[in-house]
Protein backbone atom coordinates (compact mmCIF):
# COMPACT_ATOMS: atom_id res chain seq x y z
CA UNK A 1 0.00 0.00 0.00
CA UNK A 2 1.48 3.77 -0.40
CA UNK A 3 0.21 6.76 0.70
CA UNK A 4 1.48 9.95 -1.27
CA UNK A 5 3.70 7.70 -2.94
CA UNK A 6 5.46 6.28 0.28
CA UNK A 7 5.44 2.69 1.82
CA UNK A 8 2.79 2.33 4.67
CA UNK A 9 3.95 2.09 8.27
CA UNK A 10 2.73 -1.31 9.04
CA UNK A 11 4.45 -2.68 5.61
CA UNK A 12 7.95 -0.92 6.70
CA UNK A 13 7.66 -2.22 10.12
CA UNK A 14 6.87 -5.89 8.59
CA UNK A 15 9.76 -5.38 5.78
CA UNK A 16 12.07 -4.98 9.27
CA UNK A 17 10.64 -7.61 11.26
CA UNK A 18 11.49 -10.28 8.24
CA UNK A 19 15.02 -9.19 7.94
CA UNK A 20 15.18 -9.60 11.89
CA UNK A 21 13.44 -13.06 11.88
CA UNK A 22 14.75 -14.89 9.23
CA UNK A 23 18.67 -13.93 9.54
CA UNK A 24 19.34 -11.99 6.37
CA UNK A 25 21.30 -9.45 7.94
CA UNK A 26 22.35 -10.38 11.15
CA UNK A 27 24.92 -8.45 11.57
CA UNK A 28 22.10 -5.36 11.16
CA UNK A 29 20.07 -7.34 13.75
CA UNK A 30 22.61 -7.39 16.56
CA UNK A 31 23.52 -4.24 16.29
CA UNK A 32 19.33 -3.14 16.88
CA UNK A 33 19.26 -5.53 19.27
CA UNK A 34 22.05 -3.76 20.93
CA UNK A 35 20.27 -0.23 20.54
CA UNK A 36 17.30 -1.54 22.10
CA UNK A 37 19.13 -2.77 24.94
CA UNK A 38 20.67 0.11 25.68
CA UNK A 39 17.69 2.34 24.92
CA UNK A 40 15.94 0.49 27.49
CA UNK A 41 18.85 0.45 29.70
CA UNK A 42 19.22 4.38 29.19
CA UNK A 43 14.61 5.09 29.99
CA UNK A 44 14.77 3.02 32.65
CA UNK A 45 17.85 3.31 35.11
CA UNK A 46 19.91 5.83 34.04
CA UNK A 47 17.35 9.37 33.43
CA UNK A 48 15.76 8.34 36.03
CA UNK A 49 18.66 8.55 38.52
CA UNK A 50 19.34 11.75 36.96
CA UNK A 51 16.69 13.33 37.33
CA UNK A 52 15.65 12.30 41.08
CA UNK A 53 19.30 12.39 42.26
CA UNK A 54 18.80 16.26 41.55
CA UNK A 55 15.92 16.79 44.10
CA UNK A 56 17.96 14.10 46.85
CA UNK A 57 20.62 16.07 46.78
CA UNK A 58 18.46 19.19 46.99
CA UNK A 59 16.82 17.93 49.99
CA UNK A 60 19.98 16.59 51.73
CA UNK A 61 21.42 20.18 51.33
CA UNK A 62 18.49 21.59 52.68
CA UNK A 63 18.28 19.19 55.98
CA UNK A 64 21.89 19.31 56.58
CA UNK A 65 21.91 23.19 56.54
CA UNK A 66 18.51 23.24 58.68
CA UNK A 67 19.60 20.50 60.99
CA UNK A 68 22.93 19.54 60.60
CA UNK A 69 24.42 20.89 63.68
CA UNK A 70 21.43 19.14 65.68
CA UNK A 71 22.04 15.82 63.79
CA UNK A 72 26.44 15.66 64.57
CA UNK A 73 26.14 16.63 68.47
CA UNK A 74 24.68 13.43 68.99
CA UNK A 75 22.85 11.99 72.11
CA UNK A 76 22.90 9.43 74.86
CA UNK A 77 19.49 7.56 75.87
CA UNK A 78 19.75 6.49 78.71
CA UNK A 79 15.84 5.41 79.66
CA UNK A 80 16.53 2.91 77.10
CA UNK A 81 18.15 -0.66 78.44
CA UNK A 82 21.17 -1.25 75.75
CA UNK A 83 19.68 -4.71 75.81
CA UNK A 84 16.47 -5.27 75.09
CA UNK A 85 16.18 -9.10 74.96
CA UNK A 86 15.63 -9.67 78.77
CA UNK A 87 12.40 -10.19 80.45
CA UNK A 88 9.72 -7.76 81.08
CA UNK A 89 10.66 -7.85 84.88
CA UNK A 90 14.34 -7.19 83.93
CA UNK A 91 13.36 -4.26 82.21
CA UNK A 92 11.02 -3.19 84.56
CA UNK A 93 14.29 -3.32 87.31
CA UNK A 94 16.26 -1.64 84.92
CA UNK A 95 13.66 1.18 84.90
CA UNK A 96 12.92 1.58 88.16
CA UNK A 97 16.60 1.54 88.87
CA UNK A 98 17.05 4.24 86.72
CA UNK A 99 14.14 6.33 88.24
CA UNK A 100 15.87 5.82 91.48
CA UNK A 101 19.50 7.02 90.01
CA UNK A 102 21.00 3.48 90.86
CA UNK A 103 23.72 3.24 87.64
CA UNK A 104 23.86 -0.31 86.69
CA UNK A 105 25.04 -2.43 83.69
């Protein structure tokens, strides 16, 4: 079929797909298999961590200026038991030990 004296999309695309299938040029079909890998490769990882790595890194800026100092002078917790696996009576020593401002490990 033509159209304004061109080939059809449909016939092109099934002119291609024979020359892929059946091995006529298969040097030409690596090398569009190779495209399409990397095309997919390239929409799918790659622009993607371009373009979100730009608002991360806008946002890390933003929290480290707003709350950086906050964030590297650290604290100590000391309501917390460093070990957490004991019983509920342990813990409940631990805490009441704590309240009373007995130190123990």
């Amino acid at each position: 079929m033509t159209i304004n004296g061109t080939r059809s999309f449909s016939s092109t695309c099934a002119a291609g797909l024979v020359t892929f299938v059946t091995g006529q040029r298969p040097f030409q079909g690596a090398v569009e298999t190779i495209i399409l890998v990397l095309l997919l490769i390239t929409v799918n990882l790659i622009i993607p961590c371009i373009v979100y790595s730009v608002g991360a890194f806008t946002a890390a800026y933003i929290i480290d200026y707003m709350f950086g100092a906050i964030m590297r002078k650290g604290f100590k917790c000391i309501d917390v038991p460093l070990n957490s696996t004991g019983s509920a009576r342990q813990q409940f020593r631990h805490r009441k030990a704590l309240q009373a401002g007995i130190r123990h490990q």
